[in-house]
C-alpha atoms as a PDB file:
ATOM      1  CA  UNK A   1       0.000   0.000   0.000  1.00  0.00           C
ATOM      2  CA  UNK A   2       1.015   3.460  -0.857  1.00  0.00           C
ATOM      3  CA  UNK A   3       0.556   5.712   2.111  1.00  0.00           C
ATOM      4  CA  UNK A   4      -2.433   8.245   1.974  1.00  0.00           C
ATOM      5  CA  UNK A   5      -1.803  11.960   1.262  1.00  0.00           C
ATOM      6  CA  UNK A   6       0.375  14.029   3.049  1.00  0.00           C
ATOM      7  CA  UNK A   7       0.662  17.734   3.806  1.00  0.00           C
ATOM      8  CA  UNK A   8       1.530  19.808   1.127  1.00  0.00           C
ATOM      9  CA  UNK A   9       4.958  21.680   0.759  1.00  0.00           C
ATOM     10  CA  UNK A  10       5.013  25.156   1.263  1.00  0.00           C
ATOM     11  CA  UNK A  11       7.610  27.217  -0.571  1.00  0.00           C
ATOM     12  CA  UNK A  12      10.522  27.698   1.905  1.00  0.00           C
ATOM     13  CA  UNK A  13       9.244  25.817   4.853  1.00  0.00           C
ATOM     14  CA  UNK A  14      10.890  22.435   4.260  1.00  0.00           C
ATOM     15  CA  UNK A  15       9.325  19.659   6.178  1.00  0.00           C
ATOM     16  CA  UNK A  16      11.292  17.831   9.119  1.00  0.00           C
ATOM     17  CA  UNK A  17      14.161  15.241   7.821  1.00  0.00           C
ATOM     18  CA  UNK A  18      14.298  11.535   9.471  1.00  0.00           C
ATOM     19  CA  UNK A  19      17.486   9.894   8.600  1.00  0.00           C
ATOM     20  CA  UNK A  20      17.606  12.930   5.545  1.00  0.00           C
ATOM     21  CA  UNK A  21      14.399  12.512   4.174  1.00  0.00           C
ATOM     22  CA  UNK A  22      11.203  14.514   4.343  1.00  0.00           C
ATOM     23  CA  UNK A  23       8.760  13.105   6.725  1.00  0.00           C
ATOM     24  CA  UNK A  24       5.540  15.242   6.435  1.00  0.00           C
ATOM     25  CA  UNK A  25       2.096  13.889   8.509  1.00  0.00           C
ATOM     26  CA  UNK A  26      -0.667  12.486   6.572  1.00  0.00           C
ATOM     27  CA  UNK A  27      -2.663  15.679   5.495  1.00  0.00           C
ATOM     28  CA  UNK A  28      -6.732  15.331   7.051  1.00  0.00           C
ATOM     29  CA  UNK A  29      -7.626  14.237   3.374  1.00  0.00           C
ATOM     30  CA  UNK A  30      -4.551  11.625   3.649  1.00  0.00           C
ATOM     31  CA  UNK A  31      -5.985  10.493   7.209  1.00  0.00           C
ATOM     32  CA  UNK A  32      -9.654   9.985   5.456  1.00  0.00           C
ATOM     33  CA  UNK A  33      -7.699   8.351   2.923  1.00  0.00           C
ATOM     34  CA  UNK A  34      -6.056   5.752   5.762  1.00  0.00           C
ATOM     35  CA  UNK A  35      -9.562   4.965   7.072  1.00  0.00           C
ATOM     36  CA  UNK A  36     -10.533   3.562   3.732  1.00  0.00           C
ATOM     37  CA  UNK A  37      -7.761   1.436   3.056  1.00  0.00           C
ATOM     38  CA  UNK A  38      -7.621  -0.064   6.108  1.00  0.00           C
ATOM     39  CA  UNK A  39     -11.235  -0.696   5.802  1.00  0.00           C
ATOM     40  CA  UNK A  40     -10.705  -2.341   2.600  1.00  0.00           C
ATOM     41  CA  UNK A  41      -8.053  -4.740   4.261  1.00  0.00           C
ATOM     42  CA  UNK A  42      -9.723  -5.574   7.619  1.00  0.00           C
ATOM     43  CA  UNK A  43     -11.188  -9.266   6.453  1.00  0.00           C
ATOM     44  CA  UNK A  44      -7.612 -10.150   4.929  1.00  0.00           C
ATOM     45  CA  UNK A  45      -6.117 -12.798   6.808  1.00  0.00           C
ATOM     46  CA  UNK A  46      -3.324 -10.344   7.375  1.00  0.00           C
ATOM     47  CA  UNK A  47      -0.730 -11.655   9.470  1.00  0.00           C
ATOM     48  CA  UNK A  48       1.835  -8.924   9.788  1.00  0.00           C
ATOM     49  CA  UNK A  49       2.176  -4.849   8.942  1.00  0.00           C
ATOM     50  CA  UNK A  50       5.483  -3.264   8.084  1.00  0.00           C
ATOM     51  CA  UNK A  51       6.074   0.488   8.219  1.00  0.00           C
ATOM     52  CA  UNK A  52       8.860   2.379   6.928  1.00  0.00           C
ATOM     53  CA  UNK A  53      10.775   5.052   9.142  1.00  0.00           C
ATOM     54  CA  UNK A  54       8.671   7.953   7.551  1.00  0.00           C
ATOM     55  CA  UNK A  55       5.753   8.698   9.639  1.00  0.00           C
ATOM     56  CA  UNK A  56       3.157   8.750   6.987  1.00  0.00           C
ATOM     57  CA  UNK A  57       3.823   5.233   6.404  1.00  0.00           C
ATOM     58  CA  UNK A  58       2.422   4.480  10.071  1.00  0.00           C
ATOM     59  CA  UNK A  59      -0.075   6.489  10.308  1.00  0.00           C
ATOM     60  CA  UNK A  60      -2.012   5.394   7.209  1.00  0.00           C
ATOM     61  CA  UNK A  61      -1.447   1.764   8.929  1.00  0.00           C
ATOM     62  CA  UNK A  62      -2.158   2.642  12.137  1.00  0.00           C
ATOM     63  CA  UNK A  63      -6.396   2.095  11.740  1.00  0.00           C
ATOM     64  CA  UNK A  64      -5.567  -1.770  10.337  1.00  0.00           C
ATOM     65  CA  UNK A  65      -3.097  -2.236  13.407  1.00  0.00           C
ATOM     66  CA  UNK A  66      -6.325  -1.016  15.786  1.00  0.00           C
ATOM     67  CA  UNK A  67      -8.544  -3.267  14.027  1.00  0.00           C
ATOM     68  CA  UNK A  68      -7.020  -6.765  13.574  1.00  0.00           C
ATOM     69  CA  UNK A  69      -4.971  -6.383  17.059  1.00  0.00           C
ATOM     70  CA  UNK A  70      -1.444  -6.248  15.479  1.00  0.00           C
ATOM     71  CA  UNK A  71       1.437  -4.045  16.150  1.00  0.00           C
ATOM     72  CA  UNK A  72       3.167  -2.429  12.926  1.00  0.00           C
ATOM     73  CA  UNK A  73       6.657  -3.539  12.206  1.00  0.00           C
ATOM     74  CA  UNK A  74       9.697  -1.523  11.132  1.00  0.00           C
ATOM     75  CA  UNK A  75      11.494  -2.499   7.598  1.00  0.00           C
ATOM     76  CA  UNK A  76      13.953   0.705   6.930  1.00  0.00           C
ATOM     77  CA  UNK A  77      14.592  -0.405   3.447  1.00  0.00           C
ATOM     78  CA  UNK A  78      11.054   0.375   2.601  1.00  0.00           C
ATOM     79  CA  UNK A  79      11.646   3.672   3.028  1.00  0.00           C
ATOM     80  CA  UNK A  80      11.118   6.274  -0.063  1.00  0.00           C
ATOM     81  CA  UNK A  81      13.800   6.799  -2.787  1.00  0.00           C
ATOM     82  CA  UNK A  82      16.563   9.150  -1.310  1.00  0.00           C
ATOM     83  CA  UNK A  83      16.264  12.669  -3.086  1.00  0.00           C
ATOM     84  CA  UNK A  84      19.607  14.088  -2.018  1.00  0.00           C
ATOM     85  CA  UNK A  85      19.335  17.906  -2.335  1.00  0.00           C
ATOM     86  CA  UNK A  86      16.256  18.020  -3.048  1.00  0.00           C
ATOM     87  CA  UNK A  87      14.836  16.255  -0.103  1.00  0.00           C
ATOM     88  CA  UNK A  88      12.642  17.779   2.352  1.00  0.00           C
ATOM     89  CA  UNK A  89       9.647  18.727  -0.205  1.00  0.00           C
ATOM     90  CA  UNK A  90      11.889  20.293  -2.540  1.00  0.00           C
ATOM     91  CA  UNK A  91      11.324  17.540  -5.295  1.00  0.00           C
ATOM     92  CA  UNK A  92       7.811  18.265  -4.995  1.00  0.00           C
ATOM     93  CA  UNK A  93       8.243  22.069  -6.082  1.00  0.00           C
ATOM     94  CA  UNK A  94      10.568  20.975  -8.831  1.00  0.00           C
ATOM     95  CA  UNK A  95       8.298  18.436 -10.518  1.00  0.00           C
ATOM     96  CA  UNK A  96       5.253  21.054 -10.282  1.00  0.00           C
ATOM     97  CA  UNK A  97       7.627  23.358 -11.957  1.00  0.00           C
ATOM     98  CA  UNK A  98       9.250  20.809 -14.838  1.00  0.00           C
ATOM     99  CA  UNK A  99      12.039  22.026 -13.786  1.00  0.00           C
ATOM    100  CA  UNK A 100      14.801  20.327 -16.488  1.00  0.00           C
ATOM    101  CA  UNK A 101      16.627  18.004 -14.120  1.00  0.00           C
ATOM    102  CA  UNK A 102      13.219  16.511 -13.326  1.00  0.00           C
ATOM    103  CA  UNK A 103      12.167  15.889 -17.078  1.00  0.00           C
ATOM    104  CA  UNK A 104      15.404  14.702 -17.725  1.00  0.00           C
ATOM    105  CA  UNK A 105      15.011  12.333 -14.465  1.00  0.00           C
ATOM    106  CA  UNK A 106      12.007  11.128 -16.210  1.00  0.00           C
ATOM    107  CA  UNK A 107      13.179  10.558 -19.691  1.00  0.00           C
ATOM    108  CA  UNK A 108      16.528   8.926 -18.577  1.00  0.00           C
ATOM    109  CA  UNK A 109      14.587   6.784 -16.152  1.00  0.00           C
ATOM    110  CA  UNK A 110      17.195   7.588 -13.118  1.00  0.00           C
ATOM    111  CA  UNK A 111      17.027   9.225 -10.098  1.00  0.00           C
ATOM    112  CA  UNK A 112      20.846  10.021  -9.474  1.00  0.00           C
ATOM    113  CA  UNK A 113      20.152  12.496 -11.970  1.00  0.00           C
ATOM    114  CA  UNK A 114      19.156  14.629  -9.102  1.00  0.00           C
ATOM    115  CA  UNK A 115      22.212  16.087  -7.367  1.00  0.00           C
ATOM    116  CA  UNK A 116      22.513  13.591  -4.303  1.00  0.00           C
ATOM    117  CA  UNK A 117      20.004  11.251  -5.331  1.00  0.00           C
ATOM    118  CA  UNK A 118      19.788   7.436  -4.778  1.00  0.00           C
ATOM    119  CA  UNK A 119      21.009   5.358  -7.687  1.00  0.00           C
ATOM    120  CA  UNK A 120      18.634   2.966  -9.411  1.00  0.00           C
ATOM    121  CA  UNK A 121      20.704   0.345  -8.454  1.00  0.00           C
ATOM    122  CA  UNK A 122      21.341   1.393  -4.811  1.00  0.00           C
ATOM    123  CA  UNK A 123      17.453   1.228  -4.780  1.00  0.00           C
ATOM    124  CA  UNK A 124      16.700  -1.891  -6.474  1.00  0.00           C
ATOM    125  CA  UNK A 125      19.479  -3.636  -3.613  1.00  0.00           C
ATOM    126  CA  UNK A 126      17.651  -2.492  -0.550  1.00  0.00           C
ATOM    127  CA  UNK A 127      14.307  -3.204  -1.719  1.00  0.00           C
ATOM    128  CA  UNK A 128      15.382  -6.373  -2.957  1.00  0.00           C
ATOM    129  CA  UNK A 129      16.425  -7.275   0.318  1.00  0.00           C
ATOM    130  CA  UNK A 130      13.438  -5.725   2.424  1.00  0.00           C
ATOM    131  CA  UNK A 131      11.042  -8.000   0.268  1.00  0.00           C
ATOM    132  CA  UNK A 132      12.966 -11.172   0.389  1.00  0.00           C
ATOM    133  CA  UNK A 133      13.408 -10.532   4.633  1.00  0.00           C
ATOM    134  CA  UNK A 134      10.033 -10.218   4.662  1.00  0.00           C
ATOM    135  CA  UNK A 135       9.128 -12.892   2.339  1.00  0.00           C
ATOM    136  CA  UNK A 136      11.563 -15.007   4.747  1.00  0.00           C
ATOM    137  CA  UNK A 137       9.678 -14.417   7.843  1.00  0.00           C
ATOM    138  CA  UNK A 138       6.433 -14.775   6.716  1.00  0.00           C
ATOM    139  CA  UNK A 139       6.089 -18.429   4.693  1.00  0.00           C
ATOM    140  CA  UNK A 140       2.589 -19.145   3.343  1.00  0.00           C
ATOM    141  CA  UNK A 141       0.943 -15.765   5.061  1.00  0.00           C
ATOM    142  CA  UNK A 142      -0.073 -12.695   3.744  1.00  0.00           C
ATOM    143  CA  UNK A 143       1.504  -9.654   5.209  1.00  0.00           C
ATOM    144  CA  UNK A 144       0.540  -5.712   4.330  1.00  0.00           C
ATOM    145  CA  UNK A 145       3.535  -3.156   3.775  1.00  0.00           C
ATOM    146  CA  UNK A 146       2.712   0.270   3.804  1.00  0.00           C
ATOM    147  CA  UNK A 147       5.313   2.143   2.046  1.00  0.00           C
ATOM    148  CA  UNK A 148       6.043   4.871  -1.054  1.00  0.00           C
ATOM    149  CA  UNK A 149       5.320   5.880  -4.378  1.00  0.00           C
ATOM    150  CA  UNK A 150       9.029   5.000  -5.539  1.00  0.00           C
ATOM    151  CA  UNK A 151       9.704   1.758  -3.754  1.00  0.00           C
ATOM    152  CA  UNK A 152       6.265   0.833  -5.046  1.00  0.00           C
ATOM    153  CA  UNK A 153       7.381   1.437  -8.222  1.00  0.00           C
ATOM    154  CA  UNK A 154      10.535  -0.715  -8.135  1.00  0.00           C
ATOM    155  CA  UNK A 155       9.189  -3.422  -6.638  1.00  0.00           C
ATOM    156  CA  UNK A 156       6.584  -4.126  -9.434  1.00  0.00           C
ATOM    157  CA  UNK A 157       9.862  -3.317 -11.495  1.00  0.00           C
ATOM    158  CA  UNK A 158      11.961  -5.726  -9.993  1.00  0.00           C
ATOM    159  CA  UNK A 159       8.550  -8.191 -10.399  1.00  0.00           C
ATOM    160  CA  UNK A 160       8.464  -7.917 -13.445  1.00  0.00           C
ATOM    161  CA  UNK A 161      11.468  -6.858 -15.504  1.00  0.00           C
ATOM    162  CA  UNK A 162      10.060  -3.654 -16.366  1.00  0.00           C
ATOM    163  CA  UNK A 163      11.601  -0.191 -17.341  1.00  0.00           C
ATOM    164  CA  UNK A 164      12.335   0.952 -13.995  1.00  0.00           C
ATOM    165  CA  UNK A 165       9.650   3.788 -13.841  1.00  0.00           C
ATOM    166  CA  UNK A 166       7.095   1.705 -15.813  1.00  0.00           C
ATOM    167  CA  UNK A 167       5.418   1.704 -12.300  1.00  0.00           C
ATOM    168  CA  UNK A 168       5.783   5.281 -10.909  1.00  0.00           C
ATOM    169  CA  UNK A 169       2.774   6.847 -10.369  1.00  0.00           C
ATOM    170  CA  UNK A 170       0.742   4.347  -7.377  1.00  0.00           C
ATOM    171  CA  UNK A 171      -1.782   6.584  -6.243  1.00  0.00           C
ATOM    172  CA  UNK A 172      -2.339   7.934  -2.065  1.00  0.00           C
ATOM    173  CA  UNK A 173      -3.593   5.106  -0.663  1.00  0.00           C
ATOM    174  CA  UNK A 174      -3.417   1.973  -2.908  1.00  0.00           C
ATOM    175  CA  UNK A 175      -2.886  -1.273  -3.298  1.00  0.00           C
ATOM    176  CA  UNK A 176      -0.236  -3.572  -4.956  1.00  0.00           C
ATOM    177  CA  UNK A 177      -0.398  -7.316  -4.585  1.00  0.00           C
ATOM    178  CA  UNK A 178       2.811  -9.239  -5.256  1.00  0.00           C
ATOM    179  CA  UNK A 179       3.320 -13.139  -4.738  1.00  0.00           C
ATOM    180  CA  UNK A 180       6.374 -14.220  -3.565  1.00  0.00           C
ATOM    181  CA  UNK A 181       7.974 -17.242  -4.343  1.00  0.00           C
ATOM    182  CA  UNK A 182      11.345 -18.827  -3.763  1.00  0.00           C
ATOM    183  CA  UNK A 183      11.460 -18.182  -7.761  1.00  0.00           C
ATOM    184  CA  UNK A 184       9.556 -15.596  -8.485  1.00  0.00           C
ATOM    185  CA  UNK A 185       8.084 -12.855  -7.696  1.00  0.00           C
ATOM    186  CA  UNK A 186       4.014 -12.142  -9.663  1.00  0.00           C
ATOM    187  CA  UNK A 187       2.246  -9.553  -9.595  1.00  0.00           C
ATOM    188  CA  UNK A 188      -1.579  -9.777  -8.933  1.00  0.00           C
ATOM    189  CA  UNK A 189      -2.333  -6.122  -9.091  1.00  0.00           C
ATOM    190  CA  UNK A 190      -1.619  -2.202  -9.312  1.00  0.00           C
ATOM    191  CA  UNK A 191      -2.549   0.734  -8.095  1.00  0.00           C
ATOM    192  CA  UNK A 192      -6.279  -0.451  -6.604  1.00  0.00           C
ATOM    193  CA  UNK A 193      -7.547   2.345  -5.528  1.00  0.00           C
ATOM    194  CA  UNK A 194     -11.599   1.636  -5.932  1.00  0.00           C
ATOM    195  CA  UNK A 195     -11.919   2.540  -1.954  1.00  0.00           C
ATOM    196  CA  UNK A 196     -11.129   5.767  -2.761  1.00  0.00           C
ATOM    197  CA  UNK A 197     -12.045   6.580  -6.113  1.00  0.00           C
ATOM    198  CA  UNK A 198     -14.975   8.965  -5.095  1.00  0.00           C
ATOM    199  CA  UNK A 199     -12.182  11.120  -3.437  1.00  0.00           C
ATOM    200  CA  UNK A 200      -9.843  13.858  -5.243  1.00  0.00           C
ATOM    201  CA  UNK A 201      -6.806  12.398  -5.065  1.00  0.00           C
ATOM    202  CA  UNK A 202      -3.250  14.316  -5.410  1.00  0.00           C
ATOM    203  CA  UNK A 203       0.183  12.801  -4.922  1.00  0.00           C
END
C-alpha cells in the first residue's frame, strides 16, 4: 500500500528530515484516505504490517493495526527513494515546476540524476532485500507493507522486468499485490484504488 496523502509543501518551509528525508504527517484528506484502506483490508487474513521510518507510512497503517490487534513492524529499506538535495519537499516544487533536471530524471529513467540522489541500483538492492526478509519471515501468510510511491514502483519493477519507472505513479492510498515465491516474484495487481475513487486524489 502506498501511504495516503500528506501535507503539502510550502515554498521555503521544508518539512522535518528523518534519517535525511522529508517526513511530512498524513494531510486530514490523507488520514480519510487511511480509514478507507484499512477498511478495505480488515477481512484479509493479514498476518503482519510493516512500516517504513517515515511517519506517513504508520499512520495510514495505524487504523488496520487497531482493528485486527497487530502491532506495525519496522522495515527501513522500505523507506522512499533518497532525493539528495532536493529532499525535504523540494522535489515536490521541482516536478510542479518541470524544472529540467526533473524531465530529464524522467526521460533517462534515473534518479541520481538529481544532485545527491539514490542510484537505481542502490534502490533496487535495498528493496530487494526488504522484500525477500520479509518474504523469509512470513512463509505461506499474507503480510501488508505500507510504504512509497518510488519503492512501489521498483518493486513491481523488480517483479516484473520492467523499465524501472514503468510503475511510478501508485496513487495515495493503494494497493499492490505481489506473490512471492522462492522463484519468483508475480504480480496480482496495481494501483487499486476503488476505496477511494470517489475522493480527489493528489500525490
Amino acid at each position: 500500500m502506498r501511504h495516503g496523502e500528506s501535507e503539502p509543501y510550502v515554498d521555503g518551509q521544508p518539512f522535518a528530515l528523518v534519517g535525511g528525508q522529508g517526513d511530512p504527517p498524513l494531510s486530514e484528506h490523507g488520514e480519510e484516505q487511511a480509514q478507507r484502506v484499512c477498511a478495505r483490508l480488515s477481512g484479509e487474513p493479514i498476518r503482519a504490517i510493516y512500516v517504513t521510518t517515515l511517519r506517513r507510512t504508520a499512520q495510514t497503517a495505524a487504523p488496520l493495526g487497531a482493528e485486527l490487534g497487530l502491532d506495525l513492524r519496522l522495515e527501513p529499506d522500505l523507506r522512499e527513494v533518497h532525493l539528495g538535495d532536493w529532499e525535504g519537499g523540494v522535489y515536490r516544487k521541482m516536478v510542479a515546476e518541470a524544472h529540467p533536471i526533473v524531465l530529464t530524471s524522467f526521460a533517462e529513467e534515473r534518479w541520481d540524476v538529481i544532485p545527491g540522489a539514490e542510484s537505481n541500483s542502490a534502490l533496487a538492492d535495498r528493496v530487494r532485500a526488504a522484500v525477500e526478509r520479509i518474504a523469509a519471515r512470513h512463509p505461506g501468510e499474507r503480510v501488508a507493507a505500507f510504504t512509497h510511491g518510488g519503492v512501489i514502483g521498483q518493486v513491481l519493477s523488480l517483479a516484473s522486468g520492467s523499465r524501472p519507472f514503468a510503475f511510478l505513479g501508485a496513487g495515495n492510498a493503494s494497493i499492490s499485490r505481489l506473490v512471492i515465491t522462492p522463484g519468483r516474484w508475480i504480480v496480482r495487481s496495481y494501483n487499486d484504488t476503488a476505496h477511494v475513487d470517489d475522493m480527489v486524489l493528489s500525490v
